[in-house]
Protein backbone atom coordinates (compact mmCIF):
# COMPACT_ATOMS: atom_id res chain seq x y z
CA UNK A 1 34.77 174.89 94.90
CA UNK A 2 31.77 174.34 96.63
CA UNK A 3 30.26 172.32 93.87
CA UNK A 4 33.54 169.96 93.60
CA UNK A 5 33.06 169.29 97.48
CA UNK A 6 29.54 168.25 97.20
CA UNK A 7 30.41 166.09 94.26
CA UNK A 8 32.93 164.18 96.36
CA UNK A 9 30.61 163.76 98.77
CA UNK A 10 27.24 162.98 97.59
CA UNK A 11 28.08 159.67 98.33
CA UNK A 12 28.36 159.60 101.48
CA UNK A 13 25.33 162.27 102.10
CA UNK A 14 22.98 159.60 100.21
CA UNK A 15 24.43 156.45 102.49
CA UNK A 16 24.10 158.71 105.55
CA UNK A 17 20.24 158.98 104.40
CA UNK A 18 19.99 156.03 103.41
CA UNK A 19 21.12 154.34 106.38
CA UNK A 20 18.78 156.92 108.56
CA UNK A 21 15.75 155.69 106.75
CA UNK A 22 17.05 151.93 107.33
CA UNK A 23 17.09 152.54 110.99
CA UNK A 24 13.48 154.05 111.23
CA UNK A 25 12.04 151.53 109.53
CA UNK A 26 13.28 148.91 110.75
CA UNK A 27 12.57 150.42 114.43
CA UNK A 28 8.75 151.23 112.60
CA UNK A 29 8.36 147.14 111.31
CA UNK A 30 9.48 146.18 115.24
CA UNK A 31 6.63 148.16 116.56
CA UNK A 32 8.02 151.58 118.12
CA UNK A 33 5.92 154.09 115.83
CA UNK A 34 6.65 157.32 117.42
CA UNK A 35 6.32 160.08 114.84
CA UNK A 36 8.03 162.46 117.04
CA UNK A 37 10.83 160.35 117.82
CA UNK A 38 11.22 159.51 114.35
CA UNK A 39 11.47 163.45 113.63
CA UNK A 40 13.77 164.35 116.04
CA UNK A 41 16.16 161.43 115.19
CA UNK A 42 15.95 162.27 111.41
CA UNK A 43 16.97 166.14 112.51
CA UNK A 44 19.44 165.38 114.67
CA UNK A 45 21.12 163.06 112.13
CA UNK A 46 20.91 165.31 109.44
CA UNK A 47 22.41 168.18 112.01
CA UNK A 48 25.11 166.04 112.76
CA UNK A 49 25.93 165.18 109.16
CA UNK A 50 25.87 168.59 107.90
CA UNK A 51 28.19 169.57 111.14
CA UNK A 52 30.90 166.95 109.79
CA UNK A 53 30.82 168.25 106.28
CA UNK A 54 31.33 171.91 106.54
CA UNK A 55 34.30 170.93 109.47
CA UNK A 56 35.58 168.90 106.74
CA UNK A 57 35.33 171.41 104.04
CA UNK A 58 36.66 173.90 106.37
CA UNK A 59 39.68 171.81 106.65
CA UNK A 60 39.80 171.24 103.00
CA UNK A 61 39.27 174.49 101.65
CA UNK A 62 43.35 175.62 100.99
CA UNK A 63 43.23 172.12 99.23
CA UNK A 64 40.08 172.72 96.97
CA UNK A 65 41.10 176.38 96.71
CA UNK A 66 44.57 175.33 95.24
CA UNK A 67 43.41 172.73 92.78
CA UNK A 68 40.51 174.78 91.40
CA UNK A 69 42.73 177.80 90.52
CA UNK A 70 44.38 178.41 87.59
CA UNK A 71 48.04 177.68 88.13
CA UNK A 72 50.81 180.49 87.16
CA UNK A 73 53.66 178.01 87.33
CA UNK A 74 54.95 174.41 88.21
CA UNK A 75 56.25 175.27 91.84
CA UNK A 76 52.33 175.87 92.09
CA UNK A 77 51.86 172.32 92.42
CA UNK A 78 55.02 172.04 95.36
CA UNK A 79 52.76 174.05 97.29
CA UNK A 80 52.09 172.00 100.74
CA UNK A 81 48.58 172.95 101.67
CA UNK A 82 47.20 169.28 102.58
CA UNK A 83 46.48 168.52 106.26
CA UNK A 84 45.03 165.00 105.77
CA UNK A 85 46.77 162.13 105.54
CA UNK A 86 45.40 161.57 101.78
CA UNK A 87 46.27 165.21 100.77
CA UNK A 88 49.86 164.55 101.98
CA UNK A 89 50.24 161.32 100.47
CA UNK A 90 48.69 162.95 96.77
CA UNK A 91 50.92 166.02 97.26
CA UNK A 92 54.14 163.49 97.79
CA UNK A 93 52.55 161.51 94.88
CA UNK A 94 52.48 164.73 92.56
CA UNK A 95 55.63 165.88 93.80
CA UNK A 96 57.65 162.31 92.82
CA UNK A 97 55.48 163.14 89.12
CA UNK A 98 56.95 166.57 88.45
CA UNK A 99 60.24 165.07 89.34
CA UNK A 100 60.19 162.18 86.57
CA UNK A 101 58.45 165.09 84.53
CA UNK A 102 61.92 166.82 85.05
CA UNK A 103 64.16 164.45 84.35
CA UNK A 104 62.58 163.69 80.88
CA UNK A 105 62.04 167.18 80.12
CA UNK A 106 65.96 167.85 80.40
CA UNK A 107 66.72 164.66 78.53
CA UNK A 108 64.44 165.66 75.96
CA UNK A 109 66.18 169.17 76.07
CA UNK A 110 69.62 167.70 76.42
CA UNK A 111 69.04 165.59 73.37
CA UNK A 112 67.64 168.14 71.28
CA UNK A 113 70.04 170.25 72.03
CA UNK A 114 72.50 167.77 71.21
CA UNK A 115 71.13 167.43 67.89
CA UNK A 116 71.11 170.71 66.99
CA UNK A 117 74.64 171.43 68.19
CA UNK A 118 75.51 168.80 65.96
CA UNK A 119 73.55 169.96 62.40
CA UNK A 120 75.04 173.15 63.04
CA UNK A 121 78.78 172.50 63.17
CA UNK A 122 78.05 169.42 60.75
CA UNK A 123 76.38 171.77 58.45
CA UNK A 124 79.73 174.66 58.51
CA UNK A 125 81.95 171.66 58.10
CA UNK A 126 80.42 170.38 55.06
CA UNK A 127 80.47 173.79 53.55
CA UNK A 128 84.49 172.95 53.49
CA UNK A 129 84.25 170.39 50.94
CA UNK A 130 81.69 171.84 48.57
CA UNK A 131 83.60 174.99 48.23
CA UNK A 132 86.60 172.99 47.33
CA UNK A 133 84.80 171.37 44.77
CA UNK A 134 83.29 174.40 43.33
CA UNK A 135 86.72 175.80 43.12
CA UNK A 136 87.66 172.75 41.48
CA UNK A 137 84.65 172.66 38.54
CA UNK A 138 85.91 176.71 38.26
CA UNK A 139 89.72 175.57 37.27
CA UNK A 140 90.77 175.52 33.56
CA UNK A 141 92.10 172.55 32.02
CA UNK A 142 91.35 168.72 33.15
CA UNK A 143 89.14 168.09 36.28
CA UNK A 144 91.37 166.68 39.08
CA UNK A 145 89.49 163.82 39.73
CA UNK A 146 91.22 162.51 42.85
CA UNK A 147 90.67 165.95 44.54
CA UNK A 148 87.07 165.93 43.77
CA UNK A 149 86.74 161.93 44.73
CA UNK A 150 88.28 163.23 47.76
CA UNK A 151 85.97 165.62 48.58
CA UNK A 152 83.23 163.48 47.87
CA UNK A 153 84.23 161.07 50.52
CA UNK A 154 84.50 163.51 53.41
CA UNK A 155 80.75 164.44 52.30
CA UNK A 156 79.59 161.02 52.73
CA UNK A 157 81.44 160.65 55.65
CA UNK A 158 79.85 163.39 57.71
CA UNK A 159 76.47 161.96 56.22
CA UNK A 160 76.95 158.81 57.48
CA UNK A 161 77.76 160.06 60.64
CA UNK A 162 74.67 162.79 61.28
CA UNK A 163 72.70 159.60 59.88
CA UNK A 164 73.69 157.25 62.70
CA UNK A 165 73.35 160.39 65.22
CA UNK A 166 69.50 160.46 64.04
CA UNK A 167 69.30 157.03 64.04
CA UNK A 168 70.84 156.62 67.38
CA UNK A 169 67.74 157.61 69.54
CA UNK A 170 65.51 155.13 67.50
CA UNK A 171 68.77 152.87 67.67
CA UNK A 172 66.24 149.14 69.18
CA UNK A 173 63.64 149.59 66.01
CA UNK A 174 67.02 149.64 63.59
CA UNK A 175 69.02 146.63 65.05
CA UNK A 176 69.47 143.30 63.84
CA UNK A 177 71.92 141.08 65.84
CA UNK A 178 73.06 138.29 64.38
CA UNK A 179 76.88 135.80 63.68
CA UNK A 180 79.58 138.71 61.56
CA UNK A 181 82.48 137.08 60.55
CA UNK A 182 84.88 139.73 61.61
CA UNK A 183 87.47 139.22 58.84
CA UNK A 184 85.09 139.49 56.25
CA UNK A 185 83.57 142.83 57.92
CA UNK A 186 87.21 144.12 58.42
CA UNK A 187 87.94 143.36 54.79
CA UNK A 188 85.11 145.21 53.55
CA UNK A 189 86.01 148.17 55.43
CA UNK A 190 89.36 148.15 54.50
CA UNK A 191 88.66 148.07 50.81
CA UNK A 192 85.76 150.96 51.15
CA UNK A 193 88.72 153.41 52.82
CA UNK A 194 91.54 151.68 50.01
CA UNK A 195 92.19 155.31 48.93
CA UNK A 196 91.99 156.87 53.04
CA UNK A 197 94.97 154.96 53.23
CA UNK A 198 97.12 155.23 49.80
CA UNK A 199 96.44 159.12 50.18
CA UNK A 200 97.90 159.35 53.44
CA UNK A 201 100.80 156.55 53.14
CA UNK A 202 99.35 154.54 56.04
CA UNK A 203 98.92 151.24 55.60
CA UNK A 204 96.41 148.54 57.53
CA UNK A 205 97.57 145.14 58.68
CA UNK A 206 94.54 142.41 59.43
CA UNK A 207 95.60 139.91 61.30
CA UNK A 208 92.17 138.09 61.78
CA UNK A 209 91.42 134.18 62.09
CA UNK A 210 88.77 133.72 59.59
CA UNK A 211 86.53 131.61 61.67
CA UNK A 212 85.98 134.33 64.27
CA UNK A 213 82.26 135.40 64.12
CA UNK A 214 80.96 137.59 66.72
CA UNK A 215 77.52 138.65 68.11
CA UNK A 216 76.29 142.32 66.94
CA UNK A 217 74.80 144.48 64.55
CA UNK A 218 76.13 144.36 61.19
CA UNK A 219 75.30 147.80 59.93
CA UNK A 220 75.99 149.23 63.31
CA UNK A 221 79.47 147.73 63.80
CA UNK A 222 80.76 148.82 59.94
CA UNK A 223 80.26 151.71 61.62
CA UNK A 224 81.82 151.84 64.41
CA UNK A 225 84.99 150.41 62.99
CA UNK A 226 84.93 152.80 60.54
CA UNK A 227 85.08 155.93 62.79
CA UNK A 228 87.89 153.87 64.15
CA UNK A 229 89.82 153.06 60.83
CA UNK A 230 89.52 156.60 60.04
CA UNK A 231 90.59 158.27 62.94
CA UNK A 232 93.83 156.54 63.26
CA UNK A 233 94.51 157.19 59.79
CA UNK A 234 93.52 161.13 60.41
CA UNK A 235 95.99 161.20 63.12
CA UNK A 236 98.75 159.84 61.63
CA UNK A 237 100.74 162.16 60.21
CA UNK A 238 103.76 160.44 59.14
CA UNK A 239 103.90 158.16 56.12
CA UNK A 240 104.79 154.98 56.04
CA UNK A 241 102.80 154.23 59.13
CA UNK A 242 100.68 150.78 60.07
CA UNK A 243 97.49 150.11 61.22
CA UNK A 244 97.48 146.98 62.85
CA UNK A 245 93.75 145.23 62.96
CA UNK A 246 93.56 142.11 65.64
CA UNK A 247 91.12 140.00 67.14
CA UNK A 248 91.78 137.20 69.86
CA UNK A 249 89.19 134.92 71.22
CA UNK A 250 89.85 133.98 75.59
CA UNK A 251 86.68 132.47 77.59
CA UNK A 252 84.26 132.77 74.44
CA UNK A 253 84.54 136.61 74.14
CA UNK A 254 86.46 137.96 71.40
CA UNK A 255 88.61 141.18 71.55
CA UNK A 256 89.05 143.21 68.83
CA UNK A 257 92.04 146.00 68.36
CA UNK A 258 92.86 148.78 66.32
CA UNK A 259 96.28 150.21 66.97
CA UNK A 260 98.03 153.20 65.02
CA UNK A 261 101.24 154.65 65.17
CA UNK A 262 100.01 158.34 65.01
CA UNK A 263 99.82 161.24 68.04
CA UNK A 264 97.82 159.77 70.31
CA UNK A 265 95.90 161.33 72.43
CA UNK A 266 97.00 163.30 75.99
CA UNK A 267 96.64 162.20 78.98
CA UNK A 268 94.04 165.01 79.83
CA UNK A 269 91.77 164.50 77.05
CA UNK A 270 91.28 160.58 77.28
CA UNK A 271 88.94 160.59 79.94
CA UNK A 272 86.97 162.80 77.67
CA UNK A 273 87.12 161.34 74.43
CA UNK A 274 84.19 159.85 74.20
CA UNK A 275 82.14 163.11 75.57
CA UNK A 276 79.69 164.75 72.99
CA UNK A 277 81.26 167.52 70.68
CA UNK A 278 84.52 166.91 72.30
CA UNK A 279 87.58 167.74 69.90
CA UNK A 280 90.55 168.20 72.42
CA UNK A 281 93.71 169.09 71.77
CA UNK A 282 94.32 166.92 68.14
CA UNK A 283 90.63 167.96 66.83
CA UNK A 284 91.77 171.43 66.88
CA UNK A 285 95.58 170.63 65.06
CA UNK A 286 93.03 169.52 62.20
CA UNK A 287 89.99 171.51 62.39
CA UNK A 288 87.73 168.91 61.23
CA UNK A 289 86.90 167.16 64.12
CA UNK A 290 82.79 166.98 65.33
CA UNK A 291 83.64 165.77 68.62
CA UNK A 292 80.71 163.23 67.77
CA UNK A 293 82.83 159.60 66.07
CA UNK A 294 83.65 158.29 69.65
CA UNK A 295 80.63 159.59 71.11
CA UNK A 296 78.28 157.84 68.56
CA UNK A 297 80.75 154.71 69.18
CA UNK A 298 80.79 154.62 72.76
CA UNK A 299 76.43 155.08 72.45
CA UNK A 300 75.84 152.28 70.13
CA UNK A 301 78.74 149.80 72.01
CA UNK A 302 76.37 150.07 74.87
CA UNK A 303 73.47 149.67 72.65
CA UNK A 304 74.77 146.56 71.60
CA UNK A 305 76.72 144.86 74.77
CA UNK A 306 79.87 145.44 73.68
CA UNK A 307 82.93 146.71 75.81
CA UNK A 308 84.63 149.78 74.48
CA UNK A 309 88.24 150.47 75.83
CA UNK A 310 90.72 153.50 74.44
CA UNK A 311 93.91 153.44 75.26
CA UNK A 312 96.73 156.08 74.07
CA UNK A 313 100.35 156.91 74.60
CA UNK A 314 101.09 160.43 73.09
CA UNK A 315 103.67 160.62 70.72
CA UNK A 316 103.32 156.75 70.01
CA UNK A 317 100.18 155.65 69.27
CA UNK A 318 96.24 154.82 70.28
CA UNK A 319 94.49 151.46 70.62
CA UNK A 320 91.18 151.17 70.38
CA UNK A 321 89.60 148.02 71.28
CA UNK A 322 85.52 146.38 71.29
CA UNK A 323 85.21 143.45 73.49
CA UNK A 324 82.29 141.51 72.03
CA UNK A 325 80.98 138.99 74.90
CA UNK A 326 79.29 135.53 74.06
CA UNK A 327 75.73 135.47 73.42
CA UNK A 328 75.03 133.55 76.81
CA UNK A 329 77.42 136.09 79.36
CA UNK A 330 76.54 139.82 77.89
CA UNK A 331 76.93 141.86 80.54
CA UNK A 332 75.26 144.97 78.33
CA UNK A 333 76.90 148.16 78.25
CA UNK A 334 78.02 148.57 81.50
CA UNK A 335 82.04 148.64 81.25
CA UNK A 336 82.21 151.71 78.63
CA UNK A 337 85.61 152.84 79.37
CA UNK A 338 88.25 155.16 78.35
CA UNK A 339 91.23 154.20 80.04
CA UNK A 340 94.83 155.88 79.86
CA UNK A 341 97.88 153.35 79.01
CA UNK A 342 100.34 153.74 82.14
């Protein structure tokens, strides 16, 4: 402790000596050569000096005593024990640091946490699928192929989607924005899920201008739209349904809608929706719901600028709808909504 003080203060000790021999010389060189004077102005300065540094490490010592200990916890460094106006300013100082420390310690713990939440219920719903299969190898006769095809498309499904959820926190190095034409992306999708929608007797309508091109993320926005495709299909459970795909274009922005004819969604989960791991009260008349399609939509709309907007009548139906903004008036991710059809 001692040592630390001196340290911090040699410094001034050697200007203080310094500026002692200065003075005596420069009294010697104008002619006043009084040895005893000299003496007793060299003691009384170096009294005086040592007088000001043991008040000061007096003052100091709770200070020095608290950051040369070894610390038990992080409260330790809460502990007020400055008295100077630099110790109080470094002990605010430290103070705003272990509170930015704690904010990215429980995001770091939130996330993780997240994560593992997520392999774990990903992991017991995949375990559906494969035991279907393996019943399905362990059958006599012809393999039902469409079962197994089946199967084998949930699988990828819930790999794609604990894909994007790793992807998601490293979501800037994995984007490439440029022109989609949204037709052509809503084609594709619809003839990827071709047999979603034959199994379930639901069928799509895209009613898309072919010169509509929007600003986003190609990979990212397939997607998206696929958690979106899918999940009106999954709740609809009447045949002979329609999915109705539209885009319009107003002020430069184009808005894109989904709308099914299935459940919807009550009035008390909507708000929550688009929370983490949330299944409400249709992921649990299916039991294979993560809770984690909407959330991973929601993230990666405000990733990419766009506005995301849910909007459900139960009994008749949900819309879901991405408004993509021009290039030149992206507002970001600000207006992530889930709002409840009146």
């Amino acid at each position: 402790m001692l040592r630390l003080f001196l340290k911090e203060h040699a410094a001034f000790i050697v200007f203080q000596a310094l500026l002692v021999a200065f003075i005596l010389a420069l009294y010697w060189l104008d002619g006043f050569r009084n040895a005893d004077t000299a003496i007793y102005s060299f003691v009384i300065s170096t009294l005086l000096v040592i007088t000001f540094l043991i008040a000061r490490f007096i003052k100091r010592y709770r200070f020095y005593q608290k950051i040369t200990s070894t610390p038990k916890a992080m409260e330790h460094a809460l502990q007020r024990d400055g008295k100077s106006p630099e110790q109080l300013q470094m002990e605010a100082y430290t103070q705003s640091l272990y509170r930015l420390y704690q904010q990215e310690v429980q995001a770091l713990y939130a996330a993780q946490n997240r994560h593992l939440q997520f392999m774990n219920q990903w992991v017991h719903q995949m375990k559906t699928p494969l035991s279907v299969m393996q019943l399905l190898l362990q059958q006599q006769g012809e393999l039902d192929k469409d079962s197994v095809r089946e199967e084998l498309e949930r699988l990828k499904t819930g790999l794609d989607t604990v894909l994007m959820n790793a992807r998601l926190d490293t979501f800037e190095q994995d984007m490439q924005i440029e022109q989609v034409p949204l037709r052509q992306l809503a084609g594709e999708l619809l003839t990827e899920h071709k047999r979603l929608f034959i199994s379930k007797r639901v069928y799509p309508e895209l009613a898309i201008a072919e010169d509509i091109q929007v600003p986003t993320d190609r990979k990212w926005m397939k997607f998206i739209l696929s958690q979106f495709l899918t999940n009106a299909v999954k709740y609809t459970f009447e045949a002979n349904k329609k999915i109705y795909i539209q885009a319009s274009c107003k002020d430069h922005h184009v808005l894109l809608t989904i709308r099914d004819e299935g459940i919807g969604i009550p009035s008390s989960d909507l708000p929550r929706v688009t929370k983490a791991f949330f299944t409400g009260e249709n992921g649990r008349k299916t039991g294979e719901s993560t809770g984690m399609g909407l959330y991973l939509a929601k993230e990666v709309c405000k990733k990419l600028g766009h506005r995301l907007t849910i909007d459900s009548v139960q009994g008749e139906g949900t819309t879901v709808s991405v408004l993509f903004y021009n290039q030149d008036t992206a507002t970001g991710g600000e207006h992530d909504v889930a709002s409840e059809s009146r």
